[in-house]
PDB file of N, CA and C in Angstrom:
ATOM      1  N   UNK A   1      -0.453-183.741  12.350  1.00  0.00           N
ATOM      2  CA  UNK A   1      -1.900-183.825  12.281  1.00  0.00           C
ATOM      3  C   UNK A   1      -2.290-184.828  11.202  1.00  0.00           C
ATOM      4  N   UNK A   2      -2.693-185.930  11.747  1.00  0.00           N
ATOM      5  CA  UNK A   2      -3.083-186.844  11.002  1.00  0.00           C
ATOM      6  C   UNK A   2      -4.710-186.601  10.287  1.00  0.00           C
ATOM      7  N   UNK A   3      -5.382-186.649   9.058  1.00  0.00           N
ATOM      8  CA  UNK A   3      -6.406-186.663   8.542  1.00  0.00           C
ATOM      9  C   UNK A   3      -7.405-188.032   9.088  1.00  0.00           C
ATOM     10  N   UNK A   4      -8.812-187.797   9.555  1.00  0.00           N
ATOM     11  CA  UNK A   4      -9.164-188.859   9.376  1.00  0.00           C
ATOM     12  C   UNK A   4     -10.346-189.262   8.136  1.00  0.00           C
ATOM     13  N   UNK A   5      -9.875-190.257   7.287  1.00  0.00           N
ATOM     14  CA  UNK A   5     -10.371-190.586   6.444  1.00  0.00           C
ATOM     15  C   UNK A   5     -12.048-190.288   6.640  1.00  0.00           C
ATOM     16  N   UNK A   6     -12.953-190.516   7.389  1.00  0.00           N
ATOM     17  CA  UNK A   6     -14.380-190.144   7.693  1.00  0.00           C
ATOM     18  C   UNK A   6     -14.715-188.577   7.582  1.00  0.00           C
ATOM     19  N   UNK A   7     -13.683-187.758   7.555  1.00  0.00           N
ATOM     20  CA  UNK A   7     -14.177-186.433   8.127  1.00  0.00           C
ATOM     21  C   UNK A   7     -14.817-185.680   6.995  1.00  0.00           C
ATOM     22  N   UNK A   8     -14.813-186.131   5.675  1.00  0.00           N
ATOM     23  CA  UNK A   8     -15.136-185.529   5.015  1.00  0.00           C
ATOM     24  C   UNK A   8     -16.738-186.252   4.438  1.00  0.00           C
ATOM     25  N   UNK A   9     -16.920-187.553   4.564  1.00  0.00           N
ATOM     26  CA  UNK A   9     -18.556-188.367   4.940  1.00  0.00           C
ATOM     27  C   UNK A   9     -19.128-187.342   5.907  1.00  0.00           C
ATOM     28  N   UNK A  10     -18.631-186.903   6.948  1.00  0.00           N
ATOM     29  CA  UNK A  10     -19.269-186.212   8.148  1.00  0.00           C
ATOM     30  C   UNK A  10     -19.656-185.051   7.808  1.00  0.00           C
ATOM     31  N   UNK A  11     -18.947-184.420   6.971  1.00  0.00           N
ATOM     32  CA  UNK A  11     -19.406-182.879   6.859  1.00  0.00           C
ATOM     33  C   UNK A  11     -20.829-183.227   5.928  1.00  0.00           C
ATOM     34  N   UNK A  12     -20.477-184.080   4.870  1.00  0.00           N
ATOM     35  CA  UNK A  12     -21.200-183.963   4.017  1.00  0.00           C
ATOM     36  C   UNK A  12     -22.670-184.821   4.331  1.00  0.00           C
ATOM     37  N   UNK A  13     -22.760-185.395   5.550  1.00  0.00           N
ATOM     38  CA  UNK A  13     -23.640-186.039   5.852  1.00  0.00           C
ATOM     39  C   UNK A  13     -24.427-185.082   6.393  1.00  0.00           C
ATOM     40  N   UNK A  14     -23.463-184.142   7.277  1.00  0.00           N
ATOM     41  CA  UNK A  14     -23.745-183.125   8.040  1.00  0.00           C
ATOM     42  C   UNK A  14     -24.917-181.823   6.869  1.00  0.00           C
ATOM     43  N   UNK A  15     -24.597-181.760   6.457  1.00  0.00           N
ATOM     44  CA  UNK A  15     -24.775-180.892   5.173  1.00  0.00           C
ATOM     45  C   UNK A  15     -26.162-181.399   4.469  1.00  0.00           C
ATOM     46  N   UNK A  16     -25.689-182.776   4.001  1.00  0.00           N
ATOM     47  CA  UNK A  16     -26.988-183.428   3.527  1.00  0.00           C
ATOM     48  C   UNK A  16     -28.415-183.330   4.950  1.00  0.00           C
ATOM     49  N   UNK A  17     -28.318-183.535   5.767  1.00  0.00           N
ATOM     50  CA  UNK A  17     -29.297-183.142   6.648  1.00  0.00           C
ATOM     51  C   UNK A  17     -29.712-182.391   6.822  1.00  0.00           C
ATOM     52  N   UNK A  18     -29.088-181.590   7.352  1.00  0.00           N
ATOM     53  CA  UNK A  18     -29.531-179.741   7.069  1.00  0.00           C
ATOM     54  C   UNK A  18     -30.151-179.461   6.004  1.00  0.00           C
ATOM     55  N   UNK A  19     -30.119-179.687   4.845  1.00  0.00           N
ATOM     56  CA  UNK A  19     -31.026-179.486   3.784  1.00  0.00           C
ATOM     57  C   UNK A  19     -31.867-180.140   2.945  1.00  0.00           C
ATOM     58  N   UNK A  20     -31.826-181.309   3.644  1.00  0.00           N
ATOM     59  CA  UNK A  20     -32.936-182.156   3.307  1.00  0.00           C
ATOM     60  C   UNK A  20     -34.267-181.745   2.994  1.00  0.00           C
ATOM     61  N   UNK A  21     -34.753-181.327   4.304  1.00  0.00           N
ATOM     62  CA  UNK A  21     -36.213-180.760   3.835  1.00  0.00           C
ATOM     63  C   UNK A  21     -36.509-179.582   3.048  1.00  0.00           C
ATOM     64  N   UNK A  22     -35.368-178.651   2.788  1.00  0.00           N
ATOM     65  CA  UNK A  22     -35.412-177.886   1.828  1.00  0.00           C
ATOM     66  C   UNK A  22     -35.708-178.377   0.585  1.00  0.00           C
ATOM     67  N   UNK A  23     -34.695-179.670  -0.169  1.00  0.00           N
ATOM     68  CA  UNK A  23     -34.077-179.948  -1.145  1.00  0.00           C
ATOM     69  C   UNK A  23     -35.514-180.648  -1.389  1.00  0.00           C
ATOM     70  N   UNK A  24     -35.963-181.578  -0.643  1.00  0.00           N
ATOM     71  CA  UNK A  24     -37.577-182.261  -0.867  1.00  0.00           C
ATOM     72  C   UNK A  24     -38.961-181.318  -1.266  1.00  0.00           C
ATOM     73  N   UNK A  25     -38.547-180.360  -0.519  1.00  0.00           N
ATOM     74  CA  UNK A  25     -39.787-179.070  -0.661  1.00  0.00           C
ATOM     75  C   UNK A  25     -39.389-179.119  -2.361  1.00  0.00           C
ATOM     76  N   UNK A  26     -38.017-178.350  -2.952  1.00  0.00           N
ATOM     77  CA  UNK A  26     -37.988-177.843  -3.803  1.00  0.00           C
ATOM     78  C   UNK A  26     -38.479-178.730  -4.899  1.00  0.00           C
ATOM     79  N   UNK A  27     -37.960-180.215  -4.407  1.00  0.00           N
ATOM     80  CA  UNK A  27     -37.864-181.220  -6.345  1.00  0.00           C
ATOM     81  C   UNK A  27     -39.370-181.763  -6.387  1.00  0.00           C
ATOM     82  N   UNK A  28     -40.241-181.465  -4.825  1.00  0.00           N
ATOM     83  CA  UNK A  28     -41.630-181.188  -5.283  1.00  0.00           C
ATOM     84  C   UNK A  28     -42.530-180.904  -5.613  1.00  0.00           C
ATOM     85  N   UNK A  29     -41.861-179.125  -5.812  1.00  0.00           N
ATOM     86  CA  UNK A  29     -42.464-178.283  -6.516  1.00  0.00           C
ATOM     87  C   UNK A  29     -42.237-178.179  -8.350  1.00  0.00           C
ATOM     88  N   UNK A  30     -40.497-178.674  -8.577  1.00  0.00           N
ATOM     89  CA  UNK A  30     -40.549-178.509  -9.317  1.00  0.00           C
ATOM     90  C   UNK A  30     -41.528-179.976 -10.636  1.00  0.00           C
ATOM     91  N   UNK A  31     -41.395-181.322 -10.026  1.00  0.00           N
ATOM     92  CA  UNK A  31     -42.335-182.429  -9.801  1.00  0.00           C
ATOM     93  C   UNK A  31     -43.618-182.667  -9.438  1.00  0.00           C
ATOM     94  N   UNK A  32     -44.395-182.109  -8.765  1.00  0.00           N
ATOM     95  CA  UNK A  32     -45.370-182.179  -8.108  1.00  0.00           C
ATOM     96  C   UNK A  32     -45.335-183.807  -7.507  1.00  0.00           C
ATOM     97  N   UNK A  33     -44.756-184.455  -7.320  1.00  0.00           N
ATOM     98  CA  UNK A  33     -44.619-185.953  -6.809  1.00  0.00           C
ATOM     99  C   UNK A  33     -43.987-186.302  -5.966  1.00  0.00           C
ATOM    100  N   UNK A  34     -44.095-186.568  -4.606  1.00  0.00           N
ATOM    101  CA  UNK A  34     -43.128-186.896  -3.455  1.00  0.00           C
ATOM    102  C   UNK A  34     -42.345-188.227  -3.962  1.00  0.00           C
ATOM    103  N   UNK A  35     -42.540-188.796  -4.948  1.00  0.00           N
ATOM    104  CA  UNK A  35     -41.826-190.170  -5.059  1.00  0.00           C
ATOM    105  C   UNK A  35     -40.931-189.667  -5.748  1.00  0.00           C
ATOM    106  N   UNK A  36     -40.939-188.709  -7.183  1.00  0.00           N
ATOM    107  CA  UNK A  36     -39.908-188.653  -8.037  1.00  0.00           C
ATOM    108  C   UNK A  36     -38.995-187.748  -7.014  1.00  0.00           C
ATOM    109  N   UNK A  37     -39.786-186.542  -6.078  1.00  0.00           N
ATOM    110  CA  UNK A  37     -38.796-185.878  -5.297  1.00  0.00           C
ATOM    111  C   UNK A  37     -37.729-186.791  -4.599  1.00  0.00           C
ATOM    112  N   UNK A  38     -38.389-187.744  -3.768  1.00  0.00           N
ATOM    113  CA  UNK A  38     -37.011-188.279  -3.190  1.00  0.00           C
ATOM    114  C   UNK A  38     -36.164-188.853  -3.720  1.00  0.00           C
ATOM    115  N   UNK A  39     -36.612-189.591  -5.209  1.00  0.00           N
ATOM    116  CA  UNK A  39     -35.744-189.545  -6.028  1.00  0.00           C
ATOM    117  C   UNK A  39     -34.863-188.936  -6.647  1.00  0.00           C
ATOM    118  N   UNK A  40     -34.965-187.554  -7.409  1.00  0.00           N
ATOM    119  CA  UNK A  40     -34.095-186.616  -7.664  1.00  0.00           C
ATOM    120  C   UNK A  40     -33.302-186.150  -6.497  1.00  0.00           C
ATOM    121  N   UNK A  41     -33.745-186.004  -5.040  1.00  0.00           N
ATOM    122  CA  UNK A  41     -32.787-185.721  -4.132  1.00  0.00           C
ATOM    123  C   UNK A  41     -31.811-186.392  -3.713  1.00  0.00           C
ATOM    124  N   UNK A  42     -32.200-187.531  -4.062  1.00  0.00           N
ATOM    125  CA  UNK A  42     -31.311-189.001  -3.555  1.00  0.00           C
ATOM    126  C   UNK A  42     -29.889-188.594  -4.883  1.00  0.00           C
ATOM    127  N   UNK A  43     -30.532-188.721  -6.220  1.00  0.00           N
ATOM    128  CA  UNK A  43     -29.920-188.934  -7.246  1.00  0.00           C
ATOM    129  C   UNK A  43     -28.599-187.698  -6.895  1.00  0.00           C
ATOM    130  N   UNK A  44     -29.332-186.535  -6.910  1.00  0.00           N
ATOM    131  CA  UNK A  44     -28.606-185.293  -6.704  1.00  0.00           C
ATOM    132  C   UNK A  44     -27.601-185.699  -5.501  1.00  0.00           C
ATOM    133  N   UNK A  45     -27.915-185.718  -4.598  1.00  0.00           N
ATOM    134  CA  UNK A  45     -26.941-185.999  -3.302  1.00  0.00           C
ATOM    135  C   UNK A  45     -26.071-187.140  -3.792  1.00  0.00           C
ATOM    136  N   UNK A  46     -26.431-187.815  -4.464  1.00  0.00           N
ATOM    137  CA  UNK A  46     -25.487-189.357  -4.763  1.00  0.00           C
ATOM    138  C   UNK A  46     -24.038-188.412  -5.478  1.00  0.00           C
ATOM    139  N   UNK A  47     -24.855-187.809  -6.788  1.00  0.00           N
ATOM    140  CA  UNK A  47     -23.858-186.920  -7.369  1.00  0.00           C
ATOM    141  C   UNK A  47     -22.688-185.684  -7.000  1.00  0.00           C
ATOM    142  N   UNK A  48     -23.272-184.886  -5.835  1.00  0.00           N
ATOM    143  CA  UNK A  48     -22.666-184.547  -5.470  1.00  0.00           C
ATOM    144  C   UNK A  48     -21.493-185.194  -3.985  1.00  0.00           C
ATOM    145  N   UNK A  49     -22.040-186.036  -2.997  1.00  0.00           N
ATOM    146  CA  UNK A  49     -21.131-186.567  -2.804  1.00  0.00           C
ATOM    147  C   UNK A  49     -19.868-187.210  -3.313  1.00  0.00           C
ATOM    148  N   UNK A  50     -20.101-187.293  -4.704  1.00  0.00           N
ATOM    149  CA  UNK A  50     -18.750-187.740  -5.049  1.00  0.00           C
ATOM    150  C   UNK A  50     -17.799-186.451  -5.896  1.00  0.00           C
ATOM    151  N   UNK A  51     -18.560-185.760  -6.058  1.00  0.00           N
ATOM    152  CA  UNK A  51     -17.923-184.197  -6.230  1.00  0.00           C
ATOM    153  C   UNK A  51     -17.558-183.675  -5.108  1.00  0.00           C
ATOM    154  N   UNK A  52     -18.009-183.672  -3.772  1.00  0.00           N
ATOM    155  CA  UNK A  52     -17.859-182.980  -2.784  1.00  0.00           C
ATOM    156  C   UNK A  52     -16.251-183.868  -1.844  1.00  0.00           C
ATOM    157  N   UNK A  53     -15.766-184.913  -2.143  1.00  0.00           N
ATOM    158  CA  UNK A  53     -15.037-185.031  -1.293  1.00  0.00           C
ATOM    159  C   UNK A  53     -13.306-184.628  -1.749  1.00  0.00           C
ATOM    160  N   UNK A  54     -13.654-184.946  -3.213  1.00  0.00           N
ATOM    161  CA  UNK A  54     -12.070-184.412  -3.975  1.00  0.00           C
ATOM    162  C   UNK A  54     -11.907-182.989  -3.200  1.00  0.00           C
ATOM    163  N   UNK A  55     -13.395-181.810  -3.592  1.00  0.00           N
ATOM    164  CA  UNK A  55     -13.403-180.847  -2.849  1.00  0.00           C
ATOM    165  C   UNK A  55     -12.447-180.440  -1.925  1.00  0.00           C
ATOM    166  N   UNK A  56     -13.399-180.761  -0.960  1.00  0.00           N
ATOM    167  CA  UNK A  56     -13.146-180.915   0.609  1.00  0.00           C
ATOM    168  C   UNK A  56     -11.646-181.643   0.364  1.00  0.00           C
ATOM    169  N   UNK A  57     -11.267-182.294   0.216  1.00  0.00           N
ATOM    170  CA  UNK A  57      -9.296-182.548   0.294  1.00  0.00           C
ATOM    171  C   UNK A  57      -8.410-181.857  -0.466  1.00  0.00           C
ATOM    172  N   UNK A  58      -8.759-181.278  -1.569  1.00  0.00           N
ATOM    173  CA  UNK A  58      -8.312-179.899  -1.880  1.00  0.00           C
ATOM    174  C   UNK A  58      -8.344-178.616  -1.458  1.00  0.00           C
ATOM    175  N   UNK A  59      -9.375-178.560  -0.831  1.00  0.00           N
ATOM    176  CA  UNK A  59      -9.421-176.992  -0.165  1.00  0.00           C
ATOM    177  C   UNK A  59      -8.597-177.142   1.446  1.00  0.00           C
ATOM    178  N   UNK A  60      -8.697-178.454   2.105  1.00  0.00           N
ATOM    179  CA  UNK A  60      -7.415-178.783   3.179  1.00  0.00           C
ATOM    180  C   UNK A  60      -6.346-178.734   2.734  1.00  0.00           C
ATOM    181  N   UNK A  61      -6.418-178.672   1.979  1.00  0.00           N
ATOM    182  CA  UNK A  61      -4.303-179.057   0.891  1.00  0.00           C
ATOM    183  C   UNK A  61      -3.937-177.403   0.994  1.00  0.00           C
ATOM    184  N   UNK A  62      -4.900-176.594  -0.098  1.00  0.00           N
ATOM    185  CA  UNK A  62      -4.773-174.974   0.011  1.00  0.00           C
ATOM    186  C   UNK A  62      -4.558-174.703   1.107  1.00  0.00           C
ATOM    187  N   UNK A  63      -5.602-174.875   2.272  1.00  0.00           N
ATOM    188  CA  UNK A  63      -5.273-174.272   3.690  1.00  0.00           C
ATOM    189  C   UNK A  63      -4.174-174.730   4.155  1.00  0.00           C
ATOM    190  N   UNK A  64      -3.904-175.925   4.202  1.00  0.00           N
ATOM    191  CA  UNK A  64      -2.230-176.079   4.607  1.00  0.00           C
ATOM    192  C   UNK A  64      -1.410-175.603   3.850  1.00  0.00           C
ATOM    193  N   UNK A  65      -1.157-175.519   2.289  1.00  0.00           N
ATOM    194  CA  UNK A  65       0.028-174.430   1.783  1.00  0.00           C
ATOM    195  C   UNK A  65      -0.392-173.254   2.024  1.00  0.00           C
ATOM    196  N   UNK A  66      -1.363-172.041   2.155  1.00  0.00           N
ATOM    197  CA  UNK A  66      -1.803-170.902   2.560  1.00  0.00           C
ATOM    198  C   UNK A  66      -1.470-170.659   3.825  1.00  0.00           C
ATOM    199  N   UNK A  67      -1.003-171.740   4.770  1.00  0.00           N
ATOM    200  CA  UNK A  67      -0.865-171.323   6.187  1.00  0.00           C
ATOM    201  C   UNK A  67       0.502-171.535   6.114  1.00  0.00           C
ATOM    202  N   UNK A  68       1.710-172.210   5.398  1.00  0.00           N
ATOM    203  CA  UNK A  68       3.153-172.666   5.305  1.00  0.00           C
ATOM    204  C   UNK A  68       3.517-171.169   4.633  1.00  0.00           C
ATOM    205  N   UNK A  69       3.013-170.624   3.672  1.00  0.00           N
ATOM    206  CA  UNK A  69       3.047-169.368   2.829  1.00  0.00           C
ATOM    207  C   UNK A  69       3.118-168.419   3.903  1.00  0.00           C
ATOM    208  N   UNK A  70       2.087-168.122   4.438  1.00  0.00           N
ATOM    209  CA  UNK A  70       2.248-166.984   5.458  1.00  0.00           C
ATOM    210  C   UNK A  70       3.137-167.190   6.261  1.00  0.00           C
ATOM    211  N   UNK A  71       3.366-168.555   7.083  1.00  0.00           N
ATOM    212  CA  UNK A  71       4.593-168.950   8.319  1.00  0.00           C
ATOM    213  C   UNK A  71       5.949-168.321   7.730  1.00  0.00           C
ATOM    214  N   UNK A  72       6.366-168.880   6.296  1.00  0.00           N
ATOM    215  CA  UNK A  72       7.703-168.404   5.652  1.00  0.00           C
ATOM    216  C   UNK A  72       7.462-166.807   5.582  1.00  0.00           C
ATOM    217  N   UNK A  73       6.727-166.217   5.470  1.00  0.00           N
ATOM    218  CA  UNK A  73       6.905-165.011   4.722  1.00  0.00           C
ATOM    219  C   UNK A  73       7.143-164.103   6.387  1.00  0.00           C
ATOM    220  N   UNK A  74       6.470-164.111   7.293  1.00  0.00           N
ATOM    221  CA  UNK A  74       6.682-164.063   8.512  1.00  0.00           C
ATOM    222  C   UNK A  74       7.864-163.960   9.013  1.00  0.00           C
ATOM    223  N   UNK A  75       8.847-165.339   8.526  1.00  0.00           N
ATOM    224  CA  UNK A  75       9.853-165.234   9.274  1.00  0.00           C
ATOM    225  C   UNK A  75      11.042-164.756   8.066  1.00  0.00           C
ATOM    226  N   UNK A  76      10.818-163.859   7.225  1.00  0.00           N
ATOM    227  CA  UNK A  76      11.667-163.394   6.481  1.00  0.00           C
ATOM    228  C   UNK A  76      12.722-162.439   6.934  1.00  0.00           C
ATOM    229  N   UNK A  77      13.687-162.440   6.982  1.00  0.00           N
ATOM    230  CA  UNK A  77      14.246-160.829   7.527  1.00  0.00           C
ATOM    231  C   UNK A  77      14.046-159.630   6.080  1.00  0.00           C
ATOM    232  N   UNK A  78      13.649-158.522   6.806  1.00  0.00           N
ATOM    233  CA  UNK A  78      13.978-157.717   6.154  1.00  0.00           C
ATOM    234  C   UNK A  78      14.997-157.188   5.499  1.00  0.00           C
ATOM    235  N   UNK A  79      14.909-157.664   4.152  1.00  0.00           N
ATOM    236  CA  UNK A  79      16.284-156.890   3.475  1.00  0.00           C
ATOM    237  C   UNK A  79      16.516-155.448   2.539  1.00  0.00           C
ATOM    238  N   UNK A  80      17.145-154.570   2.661  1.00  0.00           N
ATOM    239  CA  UNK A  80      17.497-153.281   2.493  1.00  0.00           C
ATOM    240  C   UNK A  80      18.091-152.986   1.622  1.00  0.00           C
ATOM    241  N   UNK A  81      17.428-153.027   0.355  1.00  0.00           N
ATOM    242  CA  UNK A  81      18.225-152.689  -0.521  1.00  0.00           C
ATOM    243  C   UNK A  81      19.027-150.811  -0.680  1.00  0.00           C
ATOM    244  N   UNK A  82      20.368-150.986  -1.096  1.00  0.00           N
ATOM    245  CA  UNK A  82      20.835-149.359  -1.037  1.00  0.00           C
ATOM    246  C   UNK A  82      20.739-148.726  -2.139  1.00  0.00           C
ATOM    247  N   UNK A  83      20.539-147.582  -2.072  1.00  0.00           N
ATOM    248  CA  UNK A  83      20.681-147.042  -3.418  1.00  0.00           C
ATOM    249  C   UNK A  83      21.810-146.466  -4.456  1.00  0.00           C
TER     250      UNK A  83
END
């Protein structure tokens, strides 16, 4: 299974959309200014996209050793110790 380099732009693009109009509602309340809002949202999203992709390729890394972990442990034989 090859990674494709985009997939993690996608989620987060994905993500950034979905809460767009939330994120605008909020930095206008806390602003009262639609200009500084799209600014702070922009700023914010700038910031976290580059937090969000180390993320996202670390938590694929876990899920692939978390899924190699269980495969080995699976195929363990049971051993019996005597007393």
């Amino acid at each position: 299974m090859t990674a494709n380099p985009d997939d993690g732009q996608q989620d987060f693009r994905d993500f950034a959309m979905a809460r767009a109009s939330q994120l605008f509602r909020i930095a206008f309340l806390m602003g009262g200014d639609w200009h500084e809002a799209e600014d702070l949202v922009q700023s914010t999203l700038t910031k976290l996209f580059v937090a969000f992709r180390p993320a996202a390729g670390r938590a694929r890394a876990r899920s692939q050793i978390g899924m190699g972990r269980r495969h080995r442990r699976c195929q363990r034989p049971a051993v019996r110790r005597s007393a």
